[in-house]
Protein backbone atom coordinates (compact mmCIF):
# COMPACT_ATOMS: atom_id res chain seq x y z
CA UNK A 1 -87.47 67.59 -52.76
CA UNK A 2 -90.53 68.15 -50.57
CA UNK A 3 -89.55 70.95 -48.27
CA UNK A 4 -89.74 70.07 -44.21
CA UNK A 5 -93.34 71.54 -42.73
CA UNK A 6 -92.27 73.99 -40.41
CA UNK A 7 -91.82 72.77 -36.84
CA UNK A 8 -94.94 74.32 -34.30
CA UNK A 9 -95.07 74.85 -30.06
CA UNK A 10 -98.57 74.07 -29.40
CA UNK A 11 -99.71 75.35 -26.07
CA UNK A 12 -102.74 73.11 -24.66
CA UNK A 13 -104.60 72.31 -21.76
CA UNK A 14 -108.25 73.21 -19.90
CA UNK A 15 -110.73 76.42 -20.66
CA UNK A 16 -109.14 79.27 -18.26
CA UNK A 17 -105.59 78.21 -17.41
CA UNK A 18 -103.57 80.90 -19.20
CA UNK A 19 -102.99 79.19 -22.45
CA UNK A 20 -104.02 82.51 -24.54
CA UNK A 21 -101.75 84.74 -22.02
CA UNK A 22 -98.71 82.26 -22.76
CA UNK A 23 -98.87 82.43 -26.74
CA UNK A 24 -99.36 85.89 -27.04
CA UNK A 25 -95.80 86.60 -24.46
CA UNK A 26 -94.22 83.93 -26.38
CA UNK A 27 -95.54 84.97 -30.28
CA UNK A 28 -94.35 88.54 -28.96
CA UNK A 29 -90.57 87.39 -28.27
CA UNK A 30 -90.29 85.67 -31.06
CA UNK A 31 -92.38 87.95 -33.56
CA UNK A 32 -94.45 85.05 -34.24
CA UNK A 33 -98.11 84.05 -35.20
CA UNK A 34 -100.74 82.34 -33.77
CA UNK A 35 -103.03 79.43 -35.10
CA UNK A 36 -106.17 79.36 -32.65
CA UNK A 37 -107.23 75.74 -31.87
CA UNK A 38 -110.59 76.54 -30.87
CA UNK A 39 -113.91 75.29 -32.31
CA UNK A 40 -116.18 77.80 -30.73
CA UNK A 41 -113.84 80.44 -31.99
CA UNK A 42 -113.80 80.16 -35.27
CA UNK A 43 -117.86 81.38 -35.35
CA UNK A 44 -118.17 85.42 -36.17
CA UNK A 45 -119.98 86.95 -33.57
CA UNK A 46 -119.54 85.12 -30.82
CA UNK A 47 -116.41 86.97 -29.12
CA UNK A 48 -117.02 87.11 -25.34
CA UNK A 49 -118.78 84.01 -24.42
CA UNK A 50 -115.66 82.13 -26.21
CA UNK A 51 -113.04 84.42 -24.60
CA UNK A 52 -111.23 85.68 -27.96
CA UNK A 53 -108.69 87.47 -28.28
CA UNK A 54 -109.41 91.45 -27.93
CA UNK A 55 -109.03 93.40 -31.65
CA UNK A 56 -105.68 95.12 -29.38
CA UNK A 57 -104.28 91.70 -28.81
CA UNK A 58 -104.51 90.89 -32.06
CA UNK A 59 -103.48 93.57 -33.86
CA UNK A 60 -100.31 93.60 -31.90
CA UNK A 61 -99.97 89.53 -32.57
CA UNK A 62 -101.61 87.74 -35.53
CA UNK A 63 -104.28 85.39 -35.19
CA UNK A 64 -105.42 82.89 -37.54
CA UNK A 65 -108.48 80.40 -38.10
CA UNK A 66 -110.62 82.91 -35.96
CA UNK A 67 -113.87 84.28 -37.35
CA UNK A 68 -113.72 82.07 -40.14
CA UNK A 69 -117.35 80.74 -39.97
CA UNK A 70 -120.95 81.57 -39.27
CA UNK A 71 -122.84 80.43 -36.47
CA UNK A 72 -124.75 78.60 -38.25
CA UNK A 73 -122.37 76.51 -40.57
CA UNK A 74 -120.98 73.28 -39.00
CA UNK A 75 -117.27 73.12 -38.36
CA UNK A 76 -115.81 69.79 -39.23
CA UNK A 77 -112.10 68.69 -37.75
CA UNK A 78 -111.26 67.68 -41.56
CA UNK A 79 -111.78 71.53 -42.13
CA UNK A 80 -110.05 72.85 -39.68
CA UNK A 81 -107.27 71.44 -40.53
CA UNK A 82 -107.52 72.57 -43.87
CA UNK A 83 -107.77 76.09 -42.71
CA UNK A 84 -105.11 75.99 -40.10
CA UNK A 85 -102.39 73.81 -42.76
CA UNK A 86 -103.03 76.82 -45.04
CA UNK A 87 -102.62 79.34 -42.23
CA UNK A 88 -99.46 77.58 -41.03
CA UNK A 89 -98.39 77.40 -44.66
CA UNK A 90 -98.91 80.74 -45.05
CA UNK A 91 -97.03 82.11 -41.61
CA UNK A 92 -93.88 79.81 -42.59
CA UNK A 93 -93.83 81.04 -46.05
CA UNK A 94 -93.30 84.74 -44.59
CA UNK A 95 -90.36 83.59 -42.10
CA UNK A 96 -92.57 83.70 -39.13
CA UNK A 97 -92.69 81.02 -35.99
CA UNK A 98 -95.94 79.35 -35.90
CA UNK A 99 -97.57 78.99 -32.16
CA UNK A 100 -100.94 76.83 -31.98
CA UNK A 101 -103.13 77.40 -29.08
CA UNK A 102 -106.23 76.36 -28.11
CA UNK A 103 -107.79 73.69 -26.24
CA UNK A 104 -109.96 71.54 -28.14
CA UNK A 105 -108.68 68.11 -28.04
CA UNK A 106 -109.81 66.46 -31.13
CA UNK A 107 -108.57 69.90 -33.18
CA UNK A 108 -104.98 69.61 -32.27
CA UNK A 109 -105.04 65.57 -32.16
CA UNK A 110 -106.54 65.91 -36.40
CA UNK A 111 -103.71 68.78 -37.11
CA UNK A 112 -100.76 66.71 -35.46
CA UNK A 113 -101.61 63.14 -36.49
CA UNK A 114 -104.64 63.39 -38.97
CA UNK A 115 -107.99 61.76 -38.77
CA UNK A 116 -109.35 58.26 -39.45
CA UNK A 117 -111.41 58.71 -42.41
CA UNK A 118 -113.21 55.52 -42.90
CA UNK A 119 -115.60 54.82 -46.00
CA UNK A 120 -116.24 57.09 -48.56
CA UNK A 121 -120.15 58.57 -48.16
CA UNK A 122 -122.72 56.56 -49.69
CA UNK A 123 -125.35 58.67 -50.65
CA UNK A 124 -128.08 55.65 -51.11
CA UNK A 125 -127.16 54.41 -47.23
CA UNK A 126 -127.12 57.92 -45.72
CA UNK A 127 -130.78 58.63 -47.33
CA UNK A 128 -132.12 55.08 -45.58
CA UNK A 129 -130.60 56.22 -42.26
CA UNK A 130 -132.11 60.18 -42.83
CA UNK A 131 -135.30 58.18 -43.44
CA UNK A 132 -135.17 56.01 -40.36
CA UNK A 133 -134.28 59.45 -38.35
CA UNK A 134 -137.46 60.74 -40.32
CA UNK A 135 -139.64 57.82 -39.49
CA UNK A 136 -138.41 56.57 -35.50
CA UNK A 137 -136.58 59.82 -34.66
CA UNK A 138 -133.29 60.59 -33.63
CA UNK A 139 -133.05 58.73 -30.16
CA UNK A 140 -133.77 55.50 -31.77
CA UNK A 141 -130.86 55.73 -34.12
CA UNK A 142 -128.46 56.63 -30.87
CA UNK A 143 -129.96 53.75 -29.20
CA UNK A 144 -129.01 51.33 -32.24
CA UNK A 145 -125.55 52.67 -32.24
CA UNK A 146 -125.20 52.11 -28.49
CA UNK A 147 -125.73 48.44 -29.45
CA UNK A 148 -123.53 48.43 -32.16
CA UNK A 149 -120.82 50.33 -31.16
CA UNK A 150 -121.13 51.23 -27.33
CA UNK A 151 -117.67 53.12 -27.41
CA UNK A 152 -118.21 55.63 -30.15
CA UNK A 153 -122.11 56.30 -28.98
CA UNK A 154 -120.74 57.29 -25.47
CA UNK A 155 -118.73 60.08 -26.84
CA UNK A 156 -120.87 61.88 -29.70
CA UNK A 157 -124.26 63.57 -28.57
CA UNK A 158 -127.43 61.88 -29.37
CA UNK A 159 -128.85 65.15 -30.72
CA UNK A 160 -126.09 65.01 -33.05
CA UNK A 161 -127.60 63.69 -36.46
CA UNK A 162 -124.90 64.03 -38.37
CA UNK A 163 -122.20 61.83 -36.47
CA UNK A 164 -124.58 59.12 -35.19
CA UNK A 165 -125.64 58.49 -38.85
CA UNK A 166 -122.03 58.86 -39.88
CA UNK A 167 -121.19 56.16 -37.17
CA UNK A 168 -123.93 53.93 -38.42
CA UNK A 169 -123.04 54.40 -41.61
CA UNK A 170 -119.07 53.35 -41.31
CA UNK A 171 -120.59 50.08 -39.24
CA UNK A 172 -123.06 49.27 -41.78
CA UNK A 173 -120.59 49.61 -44.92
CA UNK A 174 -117.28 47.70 -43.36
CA UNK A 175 -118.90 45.77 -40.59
CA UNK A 176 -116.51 47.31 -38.28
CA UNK A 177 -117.32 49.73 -35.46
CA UNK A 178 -116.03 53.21 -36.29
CA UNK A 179 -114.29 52.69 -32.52
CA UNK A 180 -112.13 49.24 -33.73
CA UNK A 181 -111.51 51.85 -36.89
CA UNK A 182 -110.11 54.22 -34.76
CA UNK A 183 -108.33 52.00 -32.42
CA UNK A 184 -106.29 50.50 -35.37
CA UNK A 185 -105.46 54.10 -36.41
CA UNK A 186 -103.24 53.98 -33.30
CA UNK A 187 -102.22 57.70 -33.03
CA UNK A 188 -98.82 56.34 -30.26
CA UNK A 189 -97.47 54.87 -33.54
CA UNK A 190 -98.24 57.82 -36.15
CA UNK A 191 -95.61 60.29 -36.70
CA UNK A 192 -96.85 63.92 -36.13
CA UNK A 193 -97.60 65.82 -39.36
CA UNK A 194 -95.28 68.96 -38.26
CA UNK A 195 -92.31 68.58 -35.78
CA UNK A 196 -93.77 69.39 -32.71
CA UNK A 197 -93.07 70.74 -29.15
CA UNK A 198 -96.25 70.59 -26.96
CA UNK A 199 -96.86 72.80 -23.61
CA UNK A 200 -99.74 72.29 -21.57
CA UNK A 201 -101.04 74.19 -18.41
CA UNK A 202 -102.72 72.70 -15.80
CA UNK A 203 -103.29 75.07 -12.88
CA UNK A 204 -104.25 73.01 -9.54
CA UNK A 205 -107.76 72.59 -9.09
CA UNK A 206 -108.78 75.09 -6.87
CA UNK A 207 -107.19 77.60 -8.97
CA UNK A 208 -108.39 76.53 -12.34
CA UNK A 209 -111.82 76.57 -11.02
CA UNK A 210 -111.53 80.07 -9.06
CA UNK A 211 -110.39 81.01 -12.67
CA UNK A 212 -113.32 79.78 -14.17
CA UNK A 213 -115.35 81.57 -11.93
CA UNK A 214 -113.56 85.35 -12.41
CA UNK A 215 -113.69 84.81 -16.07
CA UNK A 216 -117.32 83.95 -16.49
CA UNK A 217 -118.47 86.89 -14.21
CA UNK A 218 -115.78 88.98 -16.54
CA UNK A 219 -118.05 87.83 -19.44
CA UNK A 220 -121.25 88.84 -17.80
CA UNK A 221 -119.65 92.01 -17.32
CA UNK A 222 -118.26 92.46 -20.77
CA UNK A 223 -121.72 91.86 -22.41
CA UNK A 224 -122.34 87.81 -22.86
CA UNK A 225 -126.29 89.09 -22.66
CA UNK A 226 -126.32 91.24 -25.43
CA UNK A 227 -124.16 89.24 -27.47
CA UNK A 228 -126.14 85.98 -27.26
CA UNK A 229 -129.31 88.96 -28.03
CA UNK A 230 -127.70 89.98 -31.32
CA UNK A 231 -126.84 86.42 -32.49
CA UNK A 232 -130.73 85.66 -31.98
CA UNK A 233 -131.83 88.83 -33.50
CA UNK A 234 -129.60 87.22 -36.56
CA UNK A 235 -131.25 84.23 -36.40
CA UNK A 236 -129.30 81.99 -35.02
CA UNK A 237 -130.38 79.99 -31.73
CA UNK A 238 -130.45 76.23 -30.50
CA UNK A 239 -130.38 73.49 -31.93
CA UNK A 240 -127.61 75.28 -34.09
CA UNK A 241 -124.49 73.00 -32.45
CA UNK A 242 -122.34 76.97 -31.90
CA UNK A 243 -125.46 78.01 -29.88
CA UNK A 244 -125.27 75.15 -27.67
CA UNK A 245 -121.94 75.94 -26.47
CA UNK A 246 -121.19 76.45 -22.31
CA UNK A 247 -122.38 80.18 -22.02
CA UNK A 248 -124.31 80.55 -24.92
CA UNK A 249 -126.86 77.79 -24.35
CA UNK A 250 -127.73 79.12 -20.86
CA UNK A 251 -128.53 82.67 -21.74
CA UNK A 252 -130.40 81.30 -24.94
CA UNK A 253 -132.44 80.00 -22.00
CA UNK A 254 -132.87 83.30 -20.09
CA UNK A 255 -133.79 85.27 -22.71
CA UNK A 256 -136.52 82.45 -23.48
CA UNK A 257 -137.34 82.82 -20.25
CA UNK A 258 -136.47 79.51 -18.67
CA UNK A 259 -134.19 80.80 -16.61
CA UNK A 260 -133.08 83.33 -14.55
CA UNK A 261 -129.90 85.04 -15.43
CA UNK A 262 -128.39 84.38 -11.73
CA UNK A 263 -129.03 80.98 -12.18
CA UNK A 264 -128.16 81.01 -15.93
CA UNK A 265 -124.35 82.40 -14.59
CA UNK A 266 -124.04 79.52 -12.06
CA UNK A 267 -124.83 76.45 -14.44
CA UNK A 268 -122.23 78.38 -16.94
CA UNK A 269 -119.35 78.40 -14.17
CA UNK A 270 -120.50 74.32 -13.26
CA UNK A 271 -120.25 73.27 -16.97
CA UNK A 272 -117.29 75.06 -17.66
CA UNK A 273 -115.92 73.21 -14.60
CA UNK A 274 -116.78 70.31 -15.93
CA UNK A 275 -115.77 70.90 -19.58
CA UNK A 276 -112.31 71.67 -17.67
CA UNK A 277 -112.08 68.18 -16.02
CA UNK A 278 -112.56 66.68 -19.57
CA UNK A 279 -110.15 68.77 -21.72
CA UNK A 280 -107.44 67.59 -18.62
CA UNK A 281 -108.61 64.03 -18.78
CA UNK A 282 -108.09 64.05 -22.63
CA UNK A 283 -104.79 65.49 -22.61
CA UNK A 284 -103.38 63.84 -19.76
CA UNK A 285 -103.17 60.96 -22.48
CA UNK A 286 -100.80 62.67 -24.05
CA UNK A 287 -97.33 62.12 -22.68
CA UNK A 288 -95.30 64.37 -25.19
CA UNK A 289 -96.93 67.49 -23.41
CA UNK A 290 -94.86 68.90 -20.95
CA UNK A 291 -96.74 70.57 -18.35
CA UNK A 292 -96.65 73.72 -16.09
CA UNK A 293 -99.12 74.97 -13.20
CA UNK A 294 -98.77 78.56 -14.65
CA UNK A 295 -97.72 80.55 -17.91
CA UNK A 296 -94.73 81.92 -15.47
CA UNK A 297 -93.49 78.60 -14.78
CA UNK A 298 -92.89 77.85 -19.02
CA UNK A 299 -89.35 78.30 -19.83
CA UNK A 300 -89.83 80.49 -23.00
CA UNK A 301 -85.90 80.27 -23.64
CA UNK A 302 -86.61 76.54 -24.46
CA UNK A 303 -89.45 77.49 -26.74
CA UNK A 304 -87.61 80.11 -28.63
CA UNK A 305 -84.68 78.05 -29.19
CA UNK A 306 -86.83 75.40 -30.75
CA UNK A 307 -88.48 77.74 -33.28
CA UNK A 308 -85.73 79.50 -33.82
CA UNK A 309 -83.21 77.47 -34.08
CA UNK A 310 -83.18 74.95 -37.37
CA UNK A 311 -80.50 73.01 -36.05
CA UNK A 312 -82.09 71.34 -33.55
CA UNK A 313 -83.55 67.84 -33.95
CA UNK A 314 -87.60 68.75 -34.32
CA UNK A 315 -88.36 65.71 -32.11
CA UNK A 316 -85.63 66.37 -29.28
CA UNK A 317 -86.47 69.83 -28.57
């Protein structure tokens, strides 16, 4: 008999509303561990412009799937959730609660309900499209998926080789936009990989954005500068995809001197806004989260009970 996965409280919601705060009172109550859903987090040396969790905080709480890449390797939702299925393997195999927290969408939407995988690569296909990127450049190949697929080409990045050729390649082999792929993988009809109970936070406006505010100047404070200095002096700077994350790519730009670090701060606090308003519009989709304004408004009774407890129905927490 295949033994039940071990049932999860995943703690979601936007950049700055006290998700991190929440799992580590929670993982603390119930001597717990936490899987990080984060995909700026998982790079080594990038620590304060992705607001991980101090070396205090996590010796006093495990963390897992942090630090488990280099800046400049690529970080794939496939292997994430290899990693964290291990880590949560791992955690349950040692008789501890597992607590997922982090708020990349597409992270905890692959770990809960898997991904569509489409074709297997064809090498001879990818090599004509790396040729056409070669020959026309990479606009023109975002511009032919926009005609081919309008719905997928709106969401991935047109300096993003690898997916727009991936895209282009599903279309070309099946015939089938990778979007009609994904809409027939219709995640409101697949059962969740691990019983499930998810949280989200969702401060009011105002005070998710005076949040983002205090913590970017906190970052500023704690050494963003120097930090984004040492991953250059390592060699890694745009167009590596970690150094064009919110905080990094806008002191990459200072210290090239493009802008000026007053300036730099202010674009990071409007794109982290704005990153904010996405995360919320993705998981507002969701209507298994149960949401709270604040980490003191969570009922962590509730979510103790339903780690705790193995009686309970998983899916009637």
């Amino acid at each position: 008999m295949t033994p039940a996965r071990p049932r999860l409280v995943v703690i979601v919601g936007p950049t700055a509303a006290g998700k991190t705060q929440l799992a580590l009172e929670l993982a603390r109550r119930v001597g717990g561990e936490i899987v990080s859903c984060d995909s700026q987090q998982v790079y080594r040396g990038m620590d304060v412009g992705t607001g991980k969790v101090t070396a205090e905080e996590r010796a006093a709480v495990p963390h897992h799937v942090l630090d488990v890449a280099q800046p400049d390797e690529v970080m794939t939702a496939a292997r994430f959730v290899e990693l964290a299925d291990a880590a949560i393997a791992d955690i349950a195999a040692r008789g501890k609660p597992v607590i997922v927290c982090g708020g990349t969408g597409l992270y905890v939407r692959t770990l809960l309900l898997g991904l569509f995988e489409g074709p297997g690569a064809n090498p001879q296909r990818r090599a004509e499209l790396a040729a056409k990127v070669a020959e026309s450049g990479l606009p023109s190949l975002h511009r032919w998926l926009r005609e081919v697929d309008p719905v997928i080409a709106a969401k991935i990045d047109p300096r993003d080789e690898k997916r727009v050729v991936r895209a282009l390649e599903v279309y070309l082999e099946t015939g089938v936009p990778m979007s009609e792929h994904q809409a027939r993988h219709d995640h409101r009809n697949t059962p969740p990989r691990y019983p499930v109970l998810k949280v989200g936070l969702s401060p009011e406006r105002e005070v998710l954005y005076q949040r983002i505010e205090r913590r970017v100047d906190q970052m500023i404070a704690s050494g963003l500068v120097a930090e984004v200095e040492r991953l250059r002096s390592a060699g890694y700077r745009p167009p590596m995809r970690s150094q064009e994350a919110i905080g990094y790519a806008e002191i990459h730009d200072v210290l090239d001197g493009r802008l000026e670090l007053a300036t730099a701060v202010e674009y990071i606090k409007r794109n982290s806004r704005r990153y904010a308003r996405r995360q919320v519009s993705w998981y507002r989709g969701d209507l298994d989260v149960r949401w709270s304004l604040q980490p003191d408004a969570v009922d962590q009774g509730e979510l103790e009970r339903y780690l705790m407890d193995p009686s309970r129905d998983p899916h009637v927490p």
